[in-house]
C-alpha atoms as a PDB file:
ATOM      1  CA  UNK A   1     -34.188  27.077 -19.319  1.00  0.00           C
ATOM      2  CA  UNK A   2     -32.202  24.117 -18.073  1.00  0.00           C
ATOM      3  CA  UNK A   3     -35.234  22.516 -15.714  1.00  0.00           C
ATOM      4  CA  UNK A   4     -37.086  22.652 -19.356  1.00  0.00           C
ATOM      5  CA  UNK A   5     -34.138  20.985 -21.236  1.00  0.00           C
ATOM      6  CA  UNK A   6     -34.319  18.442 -18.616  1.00  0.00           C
ATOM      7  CA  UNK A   7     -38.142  17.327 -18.537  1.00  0.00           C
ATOM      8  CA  UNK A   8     -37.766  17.287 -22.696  1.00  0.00           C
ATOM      9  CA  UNK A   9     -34.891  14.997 -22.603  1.00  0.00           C
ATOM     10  CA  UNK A  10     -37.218  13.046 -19.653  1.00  0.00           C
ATOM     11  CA  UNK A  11     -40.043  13.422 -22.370  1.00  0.00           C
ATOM     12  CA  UNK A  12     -37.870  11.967 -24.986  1.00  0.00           C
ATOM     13  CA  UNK A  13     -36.985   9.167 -22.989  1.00  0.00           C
ATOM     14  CA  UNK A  14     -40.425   7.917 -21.861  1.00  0.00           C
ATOM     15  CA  UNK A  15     -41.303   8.073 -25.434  1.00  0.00           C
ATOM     16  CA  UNK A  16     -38.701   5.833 -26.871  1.00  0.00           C
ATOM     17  CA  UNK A  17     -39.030   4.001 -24.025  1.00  0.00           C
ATOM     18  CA  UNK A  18     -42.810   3.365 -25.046  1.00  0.00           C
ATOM     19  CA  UNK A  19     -42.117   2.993 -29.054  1.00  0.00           C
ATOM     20  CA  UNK A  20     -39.093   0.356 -28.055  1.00  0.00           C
ATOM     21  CA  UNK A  21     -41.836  -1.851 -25.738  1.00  0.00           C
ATOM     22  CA  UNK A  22     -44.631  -1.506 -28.683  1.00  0.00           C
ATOM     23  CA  UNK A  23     -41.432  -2.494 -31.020  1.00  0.00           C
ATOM     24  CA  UNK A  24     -40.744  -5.362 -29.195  1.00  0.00           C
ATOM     25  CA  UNK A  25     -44.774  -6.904 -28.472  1.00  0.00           C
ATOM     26  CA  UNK A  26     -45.439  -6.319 -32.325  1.00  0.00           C
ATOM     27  CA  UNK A  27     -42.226  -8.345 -33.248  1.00  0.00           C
ATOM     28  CA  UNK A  28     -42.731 -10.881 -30.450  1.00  0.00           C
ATOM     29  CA  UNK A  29     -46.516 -11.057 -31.264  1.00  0.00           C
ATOM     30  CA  UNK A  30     -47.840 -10.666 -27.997  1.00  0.00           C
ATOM     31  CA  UNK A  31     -50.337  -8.060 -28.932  1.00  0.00           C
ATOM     32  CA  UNK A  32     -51.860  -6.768 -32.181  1.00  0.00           C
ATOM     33  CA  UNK A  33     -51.584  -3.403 -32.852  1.00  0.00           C
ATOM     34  CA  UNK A  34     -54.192  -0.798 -32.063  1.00  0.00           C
ATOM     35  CA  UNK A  35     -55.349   0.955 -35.561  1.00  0.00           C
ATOM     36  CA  UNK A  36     -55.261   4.570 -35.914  1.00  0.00           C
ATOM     37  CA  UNK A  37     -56.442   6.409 -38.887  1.00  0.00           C
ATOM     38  CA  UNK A  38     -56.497   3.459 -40.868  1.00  0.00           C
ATOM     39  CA  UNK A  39     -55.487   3.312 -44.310  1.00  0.00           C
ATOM     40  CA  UNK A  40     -57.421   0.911 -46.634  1.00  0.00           C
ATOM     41  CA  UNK A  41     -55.948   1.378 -50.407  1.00  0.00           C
ATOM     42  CA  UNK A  42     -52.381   2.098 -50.612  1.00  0.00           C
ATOM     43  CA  UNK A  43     -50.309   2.982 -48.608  1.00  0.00           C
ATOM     44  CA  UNK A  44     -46.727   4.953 -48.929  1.00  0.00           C
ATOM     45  CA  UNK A  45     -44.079   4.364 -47.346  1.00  0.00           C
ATOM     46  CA  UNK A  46     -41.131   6.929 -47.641  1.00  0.00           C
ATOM     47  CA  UNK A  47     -38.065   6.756 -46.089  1.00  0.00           C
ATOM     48  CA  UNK A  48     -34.836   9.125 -45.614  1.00  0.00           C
ATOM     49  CA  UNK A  49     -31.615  10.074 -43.686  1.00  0.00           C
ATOM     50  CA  UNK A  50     -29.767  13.198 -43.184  1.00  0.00           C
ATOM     51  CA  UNK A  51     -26.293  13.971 -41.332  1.00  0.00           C
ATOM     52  CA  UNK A  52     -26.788  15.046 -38.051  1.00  0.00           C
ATOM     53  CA  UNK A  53     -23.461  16.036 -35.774  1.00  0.00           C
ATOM     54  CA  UNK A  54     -23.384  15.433 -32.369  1.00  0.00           C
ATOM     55  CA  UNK A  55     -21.127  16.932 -29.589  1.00  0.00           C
ATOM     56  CA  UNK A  56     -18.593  14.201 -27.750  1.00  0.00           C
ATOM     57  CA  UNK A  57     -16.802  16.280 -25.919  1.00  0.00           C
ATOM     58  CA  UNK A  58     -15.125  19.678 -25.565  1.00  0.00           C
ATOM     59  CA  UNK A  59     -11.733  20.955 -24.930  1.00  0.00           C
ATOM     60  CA  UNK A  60      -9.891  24.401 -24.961  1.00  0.00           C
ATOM     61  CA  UNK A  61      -7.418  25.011 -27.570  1.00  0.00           C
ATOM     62  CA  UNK A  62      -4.264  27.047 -27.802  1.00  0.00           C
ATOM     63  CA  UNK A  63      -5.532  29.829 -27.904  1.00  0.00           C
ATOM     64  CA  UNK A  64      -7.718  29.611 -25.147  1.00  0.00           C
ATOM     65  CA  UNK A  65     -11.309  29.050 -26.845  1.00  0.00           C
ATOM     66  CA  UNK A  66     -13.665  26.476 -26.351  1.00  0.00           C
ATOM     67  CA  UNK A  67     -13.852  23.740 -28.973  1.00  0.00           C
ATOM     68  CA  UNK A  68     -16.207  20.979 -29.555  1.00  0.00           C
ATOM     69  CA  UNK A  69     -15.437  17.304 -30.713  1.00  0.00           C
ATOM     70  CA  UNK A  70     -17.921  16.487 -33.022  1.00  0.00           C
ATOM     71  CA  UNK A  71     -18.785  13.654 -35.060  1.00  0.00           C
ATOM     72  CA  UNK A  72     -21.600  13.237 -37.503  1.00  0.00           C
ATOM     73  CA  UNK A  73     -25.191  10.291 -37.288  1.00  0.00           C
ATOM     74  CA  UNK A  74     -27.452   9.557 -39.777  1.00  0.00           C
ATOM     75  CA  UNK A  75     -31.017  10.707 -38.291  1.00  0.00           C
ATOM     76  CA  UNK A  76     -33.313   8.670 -40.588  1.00  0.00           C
ATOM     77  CA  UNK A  77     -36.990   9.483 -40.515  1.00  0.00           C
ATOM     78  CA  UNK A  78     -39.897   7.739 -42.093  1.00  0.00           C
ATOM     79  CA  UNK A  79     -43.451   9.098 -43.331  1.00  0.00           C
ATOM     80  CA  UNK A  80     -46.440   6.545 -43.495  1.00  0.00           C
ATOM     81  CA  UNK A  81     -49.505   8.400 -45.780  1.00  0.00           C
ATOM     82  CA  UNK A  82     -52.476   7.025 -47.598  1.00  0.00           C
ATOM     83  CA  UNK A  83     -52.397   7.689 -51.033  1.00  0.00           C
ATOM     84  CA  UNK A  84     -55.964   9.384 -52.621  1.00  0.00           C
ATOM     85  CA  UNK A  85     -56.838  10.264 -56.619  1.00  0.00           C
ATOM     86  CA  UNK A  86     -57.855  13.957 -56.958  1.00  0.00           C
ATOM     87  CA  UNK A  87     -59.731  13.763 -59.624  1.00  0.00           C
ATOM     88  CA  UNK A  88     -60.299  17.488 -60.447  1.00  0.00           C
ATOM     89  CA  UNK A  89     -56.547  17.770 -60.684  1.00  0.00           C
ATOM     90  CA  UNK A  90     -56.369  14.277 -61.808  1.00  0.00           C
ATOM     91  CA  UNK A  91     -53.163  13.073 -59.505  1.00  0.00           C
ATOM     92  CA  UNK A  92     -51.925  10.874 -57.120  1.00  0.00           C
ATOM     93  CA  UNK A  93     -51.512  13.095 -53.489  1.00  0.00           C
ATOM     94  CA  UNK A  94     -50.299  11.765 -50.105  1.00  0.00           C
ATOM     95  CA  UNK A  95     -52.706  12.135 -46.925  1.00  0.00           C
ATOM     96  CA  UNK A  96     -52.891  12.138 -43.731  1.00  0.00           C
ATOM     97  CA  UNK A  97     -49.407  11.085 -42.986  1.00  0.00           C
ATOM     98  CA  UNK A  98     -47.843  10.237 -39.761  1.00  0.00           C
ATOM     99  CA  UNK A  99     -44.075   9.998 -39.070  1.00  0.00           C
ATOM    100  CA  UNK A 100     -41.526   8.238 -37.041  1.00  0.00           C
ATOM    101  CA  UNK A 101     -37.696   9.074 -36.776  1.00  0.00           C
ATOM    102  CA  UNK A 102     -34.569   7.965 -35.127  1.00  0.00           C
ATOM    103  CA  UNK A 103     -30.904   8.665 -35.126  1.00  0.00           C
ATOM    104  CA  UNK A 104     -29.875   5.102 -35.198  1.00  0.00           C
ATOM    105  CA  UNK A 105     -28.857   2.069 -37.353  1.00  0.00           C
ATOM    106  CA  UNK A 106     -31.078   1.029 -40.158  1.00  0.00           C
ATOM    107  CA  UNK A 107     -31.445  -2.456 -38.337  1.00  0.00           C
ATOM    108  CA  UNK A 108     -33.125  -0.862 -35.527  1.00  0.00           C
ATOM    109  CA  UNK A 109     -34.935   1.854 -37.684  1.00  0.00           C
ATOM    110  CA  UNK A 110     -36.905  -0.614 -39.746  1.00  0.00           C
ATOM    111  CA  UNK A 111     -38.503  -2.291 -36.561  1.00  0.00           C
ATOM    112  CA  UNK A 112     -39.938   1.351 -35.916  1.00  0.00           C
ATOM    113  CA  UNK A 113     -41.308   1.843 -39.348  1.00  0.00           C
ATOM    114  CA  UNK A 114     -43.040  -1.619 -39.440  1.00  0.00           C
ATOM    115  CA  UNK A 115     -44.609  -0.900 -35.919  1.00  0.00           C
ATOM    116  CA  UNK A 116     -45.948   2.365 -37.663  1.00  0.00           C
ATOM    117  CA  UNK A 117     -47.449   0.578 -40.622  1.00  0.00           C
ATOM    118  CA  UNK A 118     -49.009  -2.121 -38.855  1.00  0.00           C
ATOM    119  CA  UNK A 119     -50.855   0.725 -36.810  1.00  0.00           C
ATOM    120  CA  UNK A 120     -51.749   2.291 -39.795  1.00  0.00           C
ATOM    121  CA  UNK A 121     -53.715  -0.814 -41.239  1.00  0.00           C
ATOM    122  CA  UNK A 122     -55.343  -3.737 -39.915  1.00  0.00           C
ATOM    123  CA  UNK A 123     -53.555  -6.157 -42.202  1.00  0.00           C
ATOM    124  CA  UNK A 124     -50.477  -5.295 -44.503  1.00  0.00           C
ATOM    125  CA  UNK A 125     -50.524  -8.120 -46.635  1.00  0.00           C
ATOM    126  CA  UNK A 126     -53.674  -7.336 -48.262  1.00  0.00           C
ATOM    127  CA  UNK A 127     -53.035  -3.545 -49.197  1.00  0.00           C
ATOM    128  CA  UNK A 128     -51.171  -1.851 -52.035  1.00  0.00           C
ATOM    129  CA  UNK A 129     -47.881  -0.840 -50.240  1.00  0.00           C
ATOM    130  CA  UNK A 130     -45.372   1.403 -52.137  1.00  0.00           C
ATOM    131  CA  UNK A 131     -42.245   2.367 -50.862  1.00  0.00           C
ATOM    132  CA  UNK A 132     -40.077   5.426 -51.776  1.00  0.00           C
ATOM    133  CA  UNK A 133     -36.326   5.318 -51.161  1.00  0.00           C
ATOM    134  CA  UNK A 134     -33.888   6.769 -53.445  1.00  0.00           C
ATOM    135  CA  UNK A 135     -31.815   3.580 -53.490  1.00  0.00           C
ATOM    136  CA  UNK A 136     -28.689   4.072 -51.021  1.00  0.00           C
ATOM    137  CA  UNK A 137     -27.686   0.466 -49.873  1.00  0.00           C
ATOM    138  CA  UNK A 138     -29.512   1.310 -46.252  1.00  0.00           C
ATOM    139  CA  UNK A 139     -33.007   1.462 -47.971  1.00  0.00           C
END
């Protein structure tokens, strides 16, 4: 169990490790992005954050059980869809959607979701883009 705990976390690692470097060529525009399941009309953009604790530390109280400090991150997460018309049910649906996530400041989350969007479409300025937030200070 621990050996597969340890190649996830190694995993995890490579991953952000990747996303940061793509992050950081978009920004710095030494590459264009590579599109994948491009989306040509409009394009959603949700965002959202939930609590998340995380353990700092542990200690053994008076008793003699094991206690955890804890303290609590915002792990915000982002969903990047095309937007279609069903006519038969005549309404709006979301499609083919594709995600990113982080448990880190909203200055460093936005970066992410950009890099997602601009792989998502060839050029962002001339697509509808609507984004849904529901309108904490962060978003």
């Amino acid at each position: 169990m621990r050996k597969a705990l340890d190649m996830d976390y190694e995993l995890g690692r490579r991953i952000e490790q990747k996303r940061q470097k793509e992050i950081k060529e978009v920004f710095d525009r030494q590459r264009p992005m590579e599109t994948e399941r491009e989306i040509e009309g409009t394009m959603a953009v949700s965002i959202d954050a939930t609590k998340v604790r995380e353990k700092q530390g542990e200690y053994v109280d008076h008793c003699g059980k094991k206690r955890y400090k804890t303290r609590f991150r915002d792990a915000k997460i982002g969903a990047i869809s095309e937007v279609r018309w069903d006519p038969g049910r005549s309404e709006a649906h979301c499609s083919g959607s594709s995600y990113v996530g982080g448990i880190e400041h909203a200055d460093e989350f936005f970066p992410r979701v950009r890099v997602e969007m601009n792989r998502r479409t060839h050029n962002c300025e001339k697509i509808r883009i609507v984004f849904l937030g529901y309108g904490a200070p962060w978003n």
